[in-house]
C-alpha atoms as a PDB file:
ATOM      1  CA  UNK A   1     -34.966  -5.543 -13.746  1.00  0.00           C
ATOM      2  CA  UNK A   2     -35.533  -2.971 -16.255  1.00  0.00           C
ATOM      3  CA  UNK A   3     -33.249   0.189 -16.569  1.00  0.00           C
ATOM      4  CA  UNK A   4     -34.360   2.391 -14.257  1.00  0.00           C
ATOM      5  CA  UNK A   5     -36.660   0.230 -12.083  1.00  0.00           C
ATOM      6  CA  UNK A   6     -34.854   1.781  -8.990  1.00  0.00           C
ATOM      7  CA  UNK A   7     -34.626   4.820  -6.724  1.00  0.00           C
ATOM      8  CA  UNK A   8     -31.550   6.866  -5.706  1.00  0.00           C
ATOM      9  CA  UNK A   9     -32.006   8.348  -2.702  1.00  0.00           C
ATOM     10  CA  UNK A  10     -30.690  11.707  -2.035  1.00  0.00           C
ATOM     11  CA  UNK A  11     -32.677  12.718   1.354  1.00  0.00           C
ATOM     12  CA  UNK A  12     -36.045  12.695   3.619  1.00  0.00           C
ATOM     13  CA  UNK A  13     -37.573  15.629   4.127  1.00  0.00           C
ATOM     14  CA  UNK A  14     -41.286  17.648   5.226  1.00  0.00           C
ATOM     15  CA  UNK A  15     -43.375  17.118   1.640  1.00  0.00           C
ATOM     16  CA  UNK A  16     -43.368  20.696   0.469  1.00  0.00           C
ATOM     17  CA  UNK A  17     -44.408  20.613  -2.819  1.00  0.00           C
ATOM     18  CA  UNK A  18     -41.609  22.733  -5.257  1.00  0.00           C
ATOM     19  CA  UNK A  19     -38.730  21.761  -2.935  1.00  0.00           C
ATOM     20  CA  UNK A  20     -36.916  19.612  -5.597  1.00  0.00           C
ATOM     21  CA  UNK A  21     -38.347  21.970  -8.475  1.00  0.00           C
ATOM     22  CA  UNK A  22     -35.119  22.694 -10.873  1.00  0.00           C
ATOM     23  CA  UNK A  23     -32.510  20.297  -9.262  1.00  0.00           C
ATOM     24  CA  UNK A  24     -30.274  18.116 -10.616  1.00  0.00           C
ATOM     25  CA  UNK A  25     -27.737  15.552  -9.138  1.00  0.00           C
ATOM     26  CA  UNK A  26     -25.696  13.376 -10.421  1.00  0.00           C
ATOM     27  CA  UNK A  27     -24.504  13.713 -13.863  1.00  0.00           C
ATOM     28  CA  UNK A  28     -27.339  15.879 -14.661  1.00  0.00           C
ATOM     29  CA  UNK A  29     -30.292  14.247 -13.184  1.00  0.00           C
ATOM     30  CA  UNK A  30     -33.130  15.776 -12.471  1.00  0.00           C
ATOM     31  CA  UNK A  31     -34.453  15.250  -9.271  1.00  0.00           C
ATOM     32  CA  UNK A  32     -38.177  15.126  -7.878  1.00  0.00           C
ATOM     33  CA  UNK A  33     -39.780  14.196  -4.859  1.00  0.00           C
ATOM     34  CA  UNK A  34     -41.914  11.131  -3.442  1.00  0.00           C
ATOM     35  CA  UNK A  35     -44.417  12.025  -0.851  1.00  0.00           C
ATOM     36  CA  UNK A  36     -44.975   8.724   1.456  1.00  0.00           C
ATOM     37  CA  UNK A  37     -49.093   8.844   2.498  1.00  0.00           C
ATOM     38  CA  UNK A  38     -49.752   9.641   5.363  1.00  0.00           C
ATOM     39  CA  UNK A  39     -46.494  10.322   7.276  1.00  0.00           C
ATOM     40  CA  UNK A  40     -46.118  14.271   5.887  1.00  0.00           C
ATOM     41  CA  UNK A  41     -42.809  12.938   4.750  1.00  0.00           C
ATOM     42  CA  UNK A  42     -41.178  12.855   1.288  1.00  0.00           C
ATOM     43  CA  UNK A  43     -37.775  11.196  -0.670  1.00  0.00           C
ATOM     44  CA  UNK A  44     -35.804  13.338  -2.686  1.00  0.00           C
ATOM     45  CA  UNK A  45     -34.514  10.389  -5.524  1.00  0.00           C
ATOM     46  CA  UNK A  46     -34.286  10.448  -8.768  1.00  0.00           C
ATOM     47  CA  UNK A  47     -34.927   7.493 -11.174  1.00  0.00           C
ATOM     48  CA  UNK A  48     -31.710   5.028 -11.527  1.00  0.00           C
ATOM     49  CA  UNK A  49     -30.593   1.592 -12.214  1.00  0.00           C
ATOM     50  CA  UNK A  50     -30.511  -0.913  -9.578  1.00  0.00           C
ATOM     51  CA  UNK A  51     -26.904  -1.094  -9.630  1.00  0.00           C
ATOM     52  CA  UNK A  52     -24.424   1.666  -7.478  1.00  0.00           C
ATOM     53  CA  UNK A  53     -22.757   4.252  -8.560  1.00  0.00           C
ATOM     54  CA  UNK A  54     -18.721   3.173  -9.776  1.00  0.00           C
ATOM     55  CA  UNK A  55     -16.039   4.156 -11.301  1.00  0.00           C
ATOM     56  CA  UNK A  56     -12.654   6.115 -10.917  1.00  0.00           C
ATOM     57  CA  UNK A  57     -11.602   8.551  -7.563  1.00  0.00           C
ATOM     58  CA  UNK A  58     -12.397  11.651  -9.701  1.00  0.00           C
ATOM     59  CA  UNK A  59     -15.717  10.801 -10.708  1.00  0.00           C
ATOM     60  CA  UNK A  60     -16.947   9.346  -7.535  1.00  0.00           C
ATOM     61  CA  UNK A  61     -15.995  12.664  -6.059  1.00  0.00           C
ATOM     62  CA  UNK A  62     -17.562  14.526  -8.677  1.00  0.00           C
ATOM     63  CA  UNK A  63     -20.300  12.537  -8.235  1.00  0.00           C
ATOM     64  CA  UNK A  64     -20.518  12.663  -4.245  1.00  0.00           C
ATOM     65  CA  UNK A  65     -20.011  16.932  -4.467  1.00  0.00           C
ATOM     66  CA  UNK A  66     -22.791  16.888  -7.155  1.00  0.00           C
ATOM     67  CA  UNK A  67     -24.872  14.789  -4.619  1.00  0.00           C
ATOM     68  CA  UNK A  68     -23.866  17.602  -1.460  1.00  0.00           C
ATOM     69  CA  UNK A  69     -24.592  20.464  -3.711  1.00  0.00           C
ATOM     70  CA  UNK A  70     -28.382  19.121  -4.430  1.00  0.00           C
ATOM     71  CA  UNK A  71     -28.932  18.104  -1.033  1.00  0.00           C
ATOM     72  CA  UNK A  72     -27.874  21.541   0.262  1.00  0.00           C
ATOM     73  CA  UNK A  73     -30.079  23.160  -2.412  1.00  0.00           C
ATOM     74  CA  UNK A  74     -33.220  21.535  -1.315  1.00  0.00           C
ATOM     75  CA  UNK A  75     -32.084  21.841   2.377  1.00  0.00           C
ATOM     76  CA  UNK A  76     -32.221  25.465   2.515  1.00  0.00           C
ATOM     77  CA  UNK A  77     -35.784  25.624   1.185  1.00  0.00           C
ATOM     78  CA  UNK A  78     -36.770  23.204   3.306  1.00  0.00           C
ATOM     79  CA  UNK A  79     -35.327  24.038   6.501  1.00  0.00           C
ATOM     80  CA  UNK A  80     -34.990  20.347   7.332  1.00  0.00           C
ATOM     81  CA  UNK A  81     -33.940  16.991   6.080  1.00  0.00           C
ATOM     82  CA  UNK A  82     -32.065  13.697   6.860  1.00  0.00           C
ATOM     83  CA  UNK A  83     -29.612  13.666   4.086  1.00  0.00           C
ATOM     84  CA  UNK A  84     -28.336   9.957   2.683  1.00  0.00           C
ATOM     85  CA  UNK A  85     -24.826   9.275   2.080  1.00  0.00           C
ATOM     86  CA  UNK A  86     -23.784   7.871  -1.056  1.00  0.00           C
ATOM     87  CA  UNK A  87     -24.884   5.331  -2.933  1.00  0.00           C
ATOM     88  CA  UNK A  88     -28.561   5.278  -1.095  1.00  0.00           C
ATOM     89  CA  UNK A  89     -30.190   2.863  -3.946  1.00  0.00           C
ATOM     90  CA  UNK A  90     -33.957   1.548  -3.064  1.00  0.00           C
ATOM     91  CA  UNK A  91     -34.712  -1.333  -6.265  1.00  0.00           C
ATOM     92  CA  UNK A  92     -37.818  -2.956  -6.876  1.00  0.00           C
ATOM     93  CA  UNK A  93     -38.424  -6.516  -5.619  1.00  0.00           C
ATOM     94  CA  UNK A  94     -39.896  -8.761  -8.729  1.00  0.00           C
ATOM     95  CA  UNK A  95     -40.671 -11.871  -7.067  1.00  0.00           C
ATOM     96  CA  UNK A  96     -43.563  -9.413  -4.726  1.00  0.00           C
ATOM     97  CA  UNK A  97     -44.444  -7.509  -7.302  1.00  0.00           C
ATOM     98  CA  UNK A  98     -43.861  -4.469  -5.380  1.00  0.00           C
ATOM     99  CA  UNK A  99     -42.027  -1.300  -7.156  1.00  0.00           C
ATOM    100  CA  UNK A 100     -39.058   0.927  -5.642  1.00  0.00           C
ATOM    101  CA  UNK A 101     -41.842   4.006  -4.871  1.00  0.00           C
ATOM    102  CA  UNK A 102     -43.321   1.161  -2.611  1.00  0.00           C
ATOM    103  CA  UNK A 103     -40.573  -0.565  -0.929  1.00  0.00           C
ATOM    104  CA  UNK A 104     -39.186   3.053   0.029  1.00  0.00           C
ATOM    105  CA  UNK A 105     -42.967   4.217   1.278  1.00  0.00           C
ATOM    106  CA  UNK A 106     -43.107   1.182   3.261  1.00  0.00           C
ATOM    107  CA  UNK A 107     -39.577   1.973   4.967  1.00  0.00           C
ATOM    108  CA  UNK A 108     -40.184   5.503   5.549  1.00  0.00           C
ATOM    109  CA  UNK A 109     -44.282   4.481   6.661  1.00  0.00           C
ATOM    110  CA  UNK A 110     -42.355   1.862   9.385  1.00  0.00           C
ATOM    111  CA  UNK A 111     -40.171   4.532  11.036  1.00  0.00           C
ATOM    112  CA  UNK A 112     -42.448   7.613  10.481  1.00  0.00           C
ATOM    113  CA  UNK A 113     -42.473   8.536  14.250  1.00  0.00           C
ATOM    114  CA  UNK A 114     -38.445   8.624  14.133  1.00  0.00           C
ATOM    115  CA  UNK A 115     -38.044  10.370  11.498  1.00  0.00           C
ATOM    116  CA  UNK A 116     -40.303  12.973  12.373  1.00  0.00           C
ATOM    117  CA  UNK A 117     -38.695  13.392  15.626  1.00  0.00           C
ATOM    118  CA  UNK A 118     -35.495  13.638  13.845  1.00  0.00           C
ATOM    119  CA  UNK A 119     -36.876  16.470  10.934  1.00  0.00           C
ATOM    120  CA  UNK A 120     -38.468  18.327  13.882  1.00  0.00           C
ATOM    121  CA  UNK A 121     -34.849  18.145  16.125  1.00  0.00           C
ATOM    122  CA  UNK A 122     -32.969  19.181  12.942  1.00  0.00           C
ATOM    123  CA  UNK A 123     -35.386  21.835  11.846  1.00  0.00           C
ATOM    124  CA  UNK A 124     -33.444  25.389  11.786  1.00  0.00           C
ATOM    125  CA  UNK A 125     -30.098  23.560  12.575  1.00  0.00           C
ATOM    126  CA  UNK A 126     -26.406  23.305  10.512  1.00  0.00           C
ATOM    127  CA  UNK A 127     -23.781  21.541  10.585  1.00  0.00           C
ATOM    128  CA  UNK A 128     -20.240  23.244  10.964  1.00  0.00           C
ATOM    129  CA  UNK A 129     -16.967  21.792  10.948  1.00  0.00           C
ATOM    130  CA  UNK A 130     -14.089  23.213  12.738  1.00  0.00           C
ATOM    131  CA  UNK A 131     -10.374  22.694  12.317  1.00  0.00           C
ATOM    132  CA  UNK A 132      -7.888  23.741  14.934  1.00  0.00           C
ATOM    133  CA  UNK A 133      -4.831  22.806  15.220  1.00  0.00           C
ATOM    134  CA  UNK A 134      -1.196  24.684  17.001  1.00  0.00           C
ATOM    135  CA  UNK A 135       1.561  25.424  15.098  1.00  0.00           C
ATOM    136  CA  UNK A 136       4.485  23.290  15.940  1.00  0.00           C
ATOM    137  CA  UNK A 137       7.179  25.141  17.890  1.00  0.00           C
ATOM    138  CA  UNK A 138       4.982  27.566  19.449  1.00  0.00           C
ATOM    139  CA  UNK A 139       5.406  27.547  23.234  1.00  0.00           C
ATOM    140  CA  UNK A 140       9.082  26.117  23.031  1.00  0.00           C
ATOM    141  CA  UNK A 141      11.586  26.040  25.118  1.00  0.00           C
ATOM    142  CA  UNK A 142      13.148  29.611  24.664  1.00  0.00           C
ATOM    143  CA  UNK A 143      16.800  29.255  23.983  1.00  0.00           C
ATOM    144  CA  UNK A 144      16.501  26.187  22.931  1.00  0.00           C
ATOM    145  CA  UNK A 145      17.549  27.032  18.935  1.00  0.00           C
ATOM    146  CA  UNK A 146      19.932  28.972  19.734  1.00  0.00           C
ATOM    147  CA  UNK A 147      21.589  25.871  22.167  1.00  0.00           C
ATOM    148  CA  UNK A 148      21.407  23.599  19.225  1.00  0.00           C
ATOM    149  CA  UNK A 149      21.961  25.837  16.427  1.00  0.00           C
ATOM    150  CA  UNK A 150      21.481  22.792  13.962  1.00  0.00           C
ATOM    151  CA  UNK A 151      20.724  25.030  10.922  1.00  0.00           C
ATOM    152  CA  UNK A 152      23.631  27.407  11.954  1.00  0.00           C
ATOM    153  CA  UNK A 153      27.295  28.280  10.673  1.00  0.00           C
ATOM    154  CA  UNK A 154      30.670  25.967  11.709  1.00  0.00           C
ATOM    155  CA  UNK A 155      29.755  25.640  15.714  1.00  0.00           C
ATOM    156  CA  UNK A 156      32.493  22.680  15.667  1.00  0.00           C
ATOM    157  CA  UNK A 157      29.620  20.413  15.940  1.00  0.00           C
ATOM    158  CA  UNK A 158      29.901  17.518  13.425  1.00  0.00           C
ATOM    159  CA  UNK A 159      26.906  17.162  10.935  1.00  0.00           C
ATOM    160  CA  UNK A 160      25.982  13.851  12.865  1.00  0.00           C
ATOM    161  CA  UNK A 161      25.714  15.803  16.033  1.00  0.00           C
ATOM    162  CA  UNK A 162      23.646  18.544  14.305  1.00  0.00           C
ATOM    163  CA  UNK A 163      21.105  16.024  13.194  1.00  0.00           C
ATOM    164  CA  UNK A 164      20.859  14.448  15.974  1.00  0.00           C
ATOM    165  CA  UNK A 165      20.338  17.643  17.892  1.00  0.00           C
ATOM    166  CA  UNK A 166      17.706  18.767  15.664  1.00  0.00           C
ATOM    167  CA  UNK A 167      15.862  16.008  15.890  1.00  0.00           C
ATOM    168  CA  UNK A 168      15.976  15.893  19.689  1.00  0.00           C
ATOM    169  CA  UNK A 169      14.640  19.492  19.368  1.00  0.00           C
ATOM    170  CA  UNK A 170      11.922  18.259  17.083  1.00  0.00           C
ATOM    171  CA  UNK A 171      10.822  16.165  19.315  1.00  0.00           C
ATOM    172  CA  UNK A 172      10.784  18.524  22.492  1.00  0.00           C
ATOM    173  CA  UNK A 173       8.597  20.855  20.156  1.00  0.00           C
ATOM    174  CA  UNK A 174       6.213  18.143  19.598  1.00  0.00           C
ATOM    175  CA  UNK A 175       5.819  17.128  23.323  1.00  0.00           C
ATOM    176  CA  UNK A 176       5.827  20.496  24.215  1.00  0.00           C
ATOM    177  CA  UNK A 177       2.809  21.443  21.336  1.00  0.00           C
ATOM    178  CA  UNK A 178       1.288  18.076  22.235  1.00  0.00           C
ATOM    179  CA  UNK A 179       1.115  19.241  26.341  1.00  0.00           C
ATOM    180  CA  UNK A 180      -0.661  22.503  24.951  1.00  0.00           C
ATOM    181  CA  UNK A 181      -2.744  21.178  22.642  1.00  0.00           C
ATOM    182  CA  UNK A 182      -4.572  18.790  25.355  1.00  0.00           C
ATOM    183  CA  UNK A 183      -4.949  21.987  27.893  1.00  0.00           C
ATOM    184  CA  UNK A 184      -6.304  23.559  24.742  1.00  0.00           C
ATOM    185  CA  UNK A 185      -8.902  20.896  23.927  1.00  0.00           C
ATOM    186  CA  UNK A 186     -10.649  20.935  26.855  1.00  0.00           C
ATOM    187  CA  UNK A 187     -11.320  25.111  27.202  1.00  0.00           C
ATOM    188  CA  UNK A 188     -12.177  25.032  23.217  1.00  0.00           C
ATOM    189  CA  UNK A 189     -14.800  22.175  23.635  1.00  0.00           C
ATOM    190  CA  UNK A 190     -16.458  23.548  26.824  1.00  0.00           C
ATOM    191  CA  UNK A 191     -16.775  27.219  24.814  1.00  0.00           C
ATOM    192  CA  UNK A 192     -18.110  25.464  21.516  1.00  0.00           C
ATOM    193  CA  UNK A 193     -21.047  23.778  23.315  1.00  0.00           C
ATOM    194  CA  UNK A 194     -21.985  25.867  25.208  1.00  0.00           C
ATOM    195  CA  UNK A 195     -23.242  28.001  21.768  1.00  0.00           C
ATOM    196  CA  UNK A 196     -23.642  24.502  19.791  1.00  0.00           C
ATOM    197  CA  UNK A 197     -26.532  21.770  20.716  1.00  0.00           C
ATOM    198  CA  UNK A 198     -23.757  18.959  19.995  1.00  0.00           C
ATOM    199  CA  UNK A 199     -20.621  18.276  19.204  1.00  0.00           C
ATOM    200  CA  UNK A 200     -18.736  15.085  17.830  1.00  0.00           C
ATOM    201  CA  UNK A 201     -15.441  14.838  17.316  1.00  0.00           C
ATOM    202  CA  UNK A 202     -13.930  14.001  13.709  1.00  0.00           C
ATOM    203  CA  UNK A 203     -11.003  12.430  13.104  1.00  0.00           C
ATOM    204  CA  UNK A 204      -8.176  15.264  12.216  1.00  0.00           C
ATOM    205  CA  UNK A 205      -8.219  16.296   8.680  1.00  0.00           C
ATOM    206  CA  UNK A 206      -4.867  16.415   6.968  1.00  0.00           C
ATOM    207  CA  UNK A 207      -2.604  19.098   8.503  1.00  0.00           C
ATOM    208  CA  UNK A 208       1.002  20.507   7.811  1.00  0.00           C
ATOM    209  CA  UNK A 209       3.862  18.667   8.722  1.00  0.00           C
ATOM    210  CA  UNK A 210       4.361  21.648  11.771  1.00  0.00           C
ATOM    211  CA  UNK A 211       0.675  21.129  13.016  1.00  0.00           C
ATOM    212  CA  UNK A 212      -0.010  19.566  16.360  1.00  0.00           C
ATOM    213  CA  UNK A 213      -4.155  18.780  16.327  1.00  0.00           C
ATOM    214  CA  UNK A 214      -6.052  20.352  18.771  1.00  0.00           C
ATOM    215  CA  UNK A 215      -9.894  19.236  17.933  1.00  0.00           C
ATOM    216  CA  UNK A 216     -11.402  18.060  15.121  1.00  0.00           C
ATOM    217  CA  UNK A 217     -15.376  18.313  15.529  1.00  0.00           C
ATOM    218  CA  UNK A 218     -18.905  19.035  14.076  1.00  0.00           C
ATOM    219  CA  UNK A 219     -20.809  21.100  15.463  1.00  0.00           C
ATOM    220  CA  UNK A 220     -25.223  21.116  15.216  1.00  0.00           C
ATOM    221  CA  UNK A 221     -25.890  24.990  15.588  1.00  0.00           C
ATOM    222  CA  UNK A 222     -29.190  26.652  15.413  1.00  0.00           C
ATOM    223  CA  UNK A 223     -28.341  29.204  12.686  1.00  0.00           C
ATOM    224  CA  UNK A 224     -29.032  32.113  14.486  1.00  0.00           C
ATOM    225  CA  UNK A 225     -25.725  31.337  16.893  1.00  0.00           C
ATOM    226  CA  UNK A 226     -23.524  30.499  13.601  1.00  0.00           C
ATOM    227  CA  UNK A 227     -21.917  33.858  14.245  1.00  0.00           C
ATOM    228  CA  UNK A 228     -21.781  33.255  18.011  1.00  0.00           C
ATOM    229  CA  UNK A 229     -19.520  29.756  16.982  1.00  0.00           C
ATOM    230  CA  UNK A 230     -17.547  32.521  15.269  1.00  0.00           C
ATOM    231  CA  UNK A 231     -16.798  34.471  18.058  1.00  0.00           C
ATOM    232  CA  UNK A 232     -15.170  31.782  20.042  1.00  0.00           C
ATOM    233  CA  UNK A 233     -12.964  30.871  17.730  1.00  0.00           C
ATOM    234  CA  UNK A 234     -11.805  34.331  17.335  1.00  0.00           C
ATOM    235  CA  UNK A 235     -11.238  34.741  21.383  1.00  0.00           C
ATOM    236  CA  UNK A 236      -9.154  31.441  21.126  1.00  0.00           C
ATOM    237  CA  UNK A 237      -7.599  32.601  18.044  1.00  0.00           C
ATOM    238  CA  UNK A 238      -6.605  36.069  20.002  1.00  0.00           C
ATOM    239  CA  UNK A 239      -5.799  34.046  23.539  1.00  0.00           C
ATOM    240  CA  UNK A 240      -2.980  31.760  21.331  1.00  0.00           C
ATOM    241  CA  UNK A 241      -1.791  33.615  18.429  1.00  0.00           C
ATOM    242  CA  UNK A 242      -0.350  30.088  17.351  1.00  0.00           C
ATOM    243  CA  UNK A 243      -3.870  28.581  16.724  1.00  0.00           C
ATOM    244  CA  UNK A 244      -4.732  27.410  13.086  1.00  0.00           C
ATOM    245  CA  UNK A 245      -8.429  27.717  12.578  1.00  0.00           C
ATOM    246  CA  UNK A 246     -10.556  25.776   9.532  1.00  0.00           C
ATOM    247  CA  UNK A 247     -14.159  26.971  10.180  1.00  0.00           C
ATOM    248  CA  UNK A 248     -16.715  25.101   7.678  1.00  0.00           C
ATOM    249  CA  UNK A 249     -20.466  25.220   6.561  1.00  0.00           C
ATOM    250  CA  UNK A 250     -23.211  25.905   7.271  1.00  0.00           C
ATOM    251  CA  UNK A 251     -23.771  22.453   5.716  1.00  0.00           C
ATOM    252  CA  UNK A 252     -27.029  19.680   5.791  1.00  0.00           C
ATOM    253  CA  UNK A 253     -26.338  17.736   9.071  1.00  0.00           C
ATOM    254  CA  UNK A 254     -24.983  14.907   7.855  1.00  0.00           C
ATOM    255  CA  UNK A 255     -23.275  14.059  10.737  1.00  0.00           C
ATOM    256  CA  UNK A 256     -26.280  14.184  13.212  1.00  0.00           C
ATOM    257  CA  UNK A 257     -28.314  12.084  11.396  1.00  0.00           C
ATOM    258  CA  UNK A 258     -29.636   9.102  12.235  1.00  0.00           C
ATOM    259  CA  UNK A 259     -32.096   7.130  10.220  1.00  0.00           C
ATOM    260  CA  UNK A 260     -30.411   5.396   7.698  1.00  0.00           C
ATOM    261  CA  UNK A 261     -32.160   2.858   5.078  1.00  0.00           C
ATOM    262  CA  UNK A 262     -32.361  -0.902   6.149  1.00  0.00           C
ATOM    263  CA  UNK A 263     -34.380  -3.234   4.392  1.00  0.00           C
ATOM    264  CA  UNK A 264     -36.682  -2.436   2.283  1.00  0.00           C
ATOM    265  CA  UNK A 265     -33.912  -0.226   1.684  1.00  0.00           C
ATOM    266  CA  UNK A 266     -30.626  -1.689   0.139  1.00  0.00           C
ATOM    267  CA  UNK A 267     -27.785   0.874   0.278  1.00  0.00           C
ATOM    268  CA  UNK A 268     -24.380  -0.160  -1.416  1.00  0.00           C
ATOM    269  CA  UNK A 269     -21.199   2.355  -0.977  1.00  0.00           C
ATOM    270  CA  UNK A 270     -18.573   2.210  -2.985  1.00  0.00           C
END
């Protein structure tokens, strides 16, 4: 296959001409969009090689934040897409004769009623991630330091007994956060959705060492009620002073999409 016989795909989106005009994704690449006839629908690519994106940690993660930043670029004019995750590659097949522009029109032209459906759910809608997790040793048992005094002065305890002591305490504080942090849960997810059209939960994000997880979730929000999402953290933040709150986006949905490419489509991720 010649050199860039291939399409990277970034996204689907409404064909509005001047959407891509001016972006660039990875390492530089200027971007530009491919209108499938007949469906109203267009690709955001730009030309590659039929091979995937590789190479160390740091420049696959350069390379996956230049990829967000474009997508979010063109989202926000848009008001809608289906963004791709990375590594979305859609190569030319030689033995039909027919190019990338082709194979990915014929993909998009086989699903057009789904992804319409989805661009049309999606339209006005973000994505937000929130963090929240409780801070380890709120809600313990009062007097318990002060029984075990394991960072205290001479208490004739031996430094065995200390450590063991502390770590017995360490572990009351993390049943004790644990038993909060469920009752928690519940109260946070039934105020989230009902000012967020979904929610799905994430697997935690890394947290300090004294952090007990409470939920870990995106959230698809009309973006008139972003500020709404706001406000209920803020009352949960005020009913448990102990709450650490990570409050993300507005972002592309990523996580509510969908479609993904199948053949004619071949994605490869690293």
């Amino acid at each position: 296959m010649t050199e860039d016989s291939a399409l990277y795909v970034y996204a689907l989106l409404p064909d509005l001409p001047g959407a891509a005009d001016g972006v660039t994704g990875l390492d530089g690449r200027r971007l530009r969009l491919v209108p499938v006839e007949g469906t109203g629908v267009a690709a955001l690519v730009h030309d590659a090689a039929p091979e995937p994106f590789q190479g160390d940690d740091d420049r696959v993660r350069r390379w996956v934040a230049e990829q967000s930043e474009a997508v979010t670029t063109v989202w926000e004019r848009a008001g809608t897409l289906l963004p791709m995750t990375f590594n979305v590659l859609v190569a030319a097949d030689t033995a039909s004769g027919r190019g990338a522009e082709q194979r990915l029109g014929d993909w998009v032209g086989d699903q057009r009623d789904e992804v319409t459906r989805q661009l049309d759910a999606l339209a006005g809608r973000c994505e937000l991630r929130v963090e929240v997790a409780l801070e380890r040793g709120a809600g313990g048992e009062p007097g318990a330091q002060a029984a075990d005094t394991p960072d205290g002065g001479d208490d004739g305890r031996s430094p065995g007994m200390r450590r063991l002591l502390a770590k017995q305490r360490e572990q009351r504080e993390k049943n004790t956060a644990g038993q909060l942090a469920d009752t928690l849960h519940a109260g946070l997810r039934r105020r989230l959705l009902s000012v967020a059209e979904d929610l799905r939960e994430r697997g935690p994000a890394q947290r300090a060492p004294d952090e007990t997880a409470v939920l870990s979730a995106a959230l698809l929000v009309r973006r008139e009620d972003i500020d709404a999402v706001g406000a209920v953290l803020s009352e949960a933040q005020a009913g448990e002073p102990a709450l650490r709150i990570r409050f993300l986006g507005p972002w592309p949905p990523y996580s509510f999409t969908e479609t993904r490419p199948h053949e004619p489509a071949d994605q490869t991720a690293r």
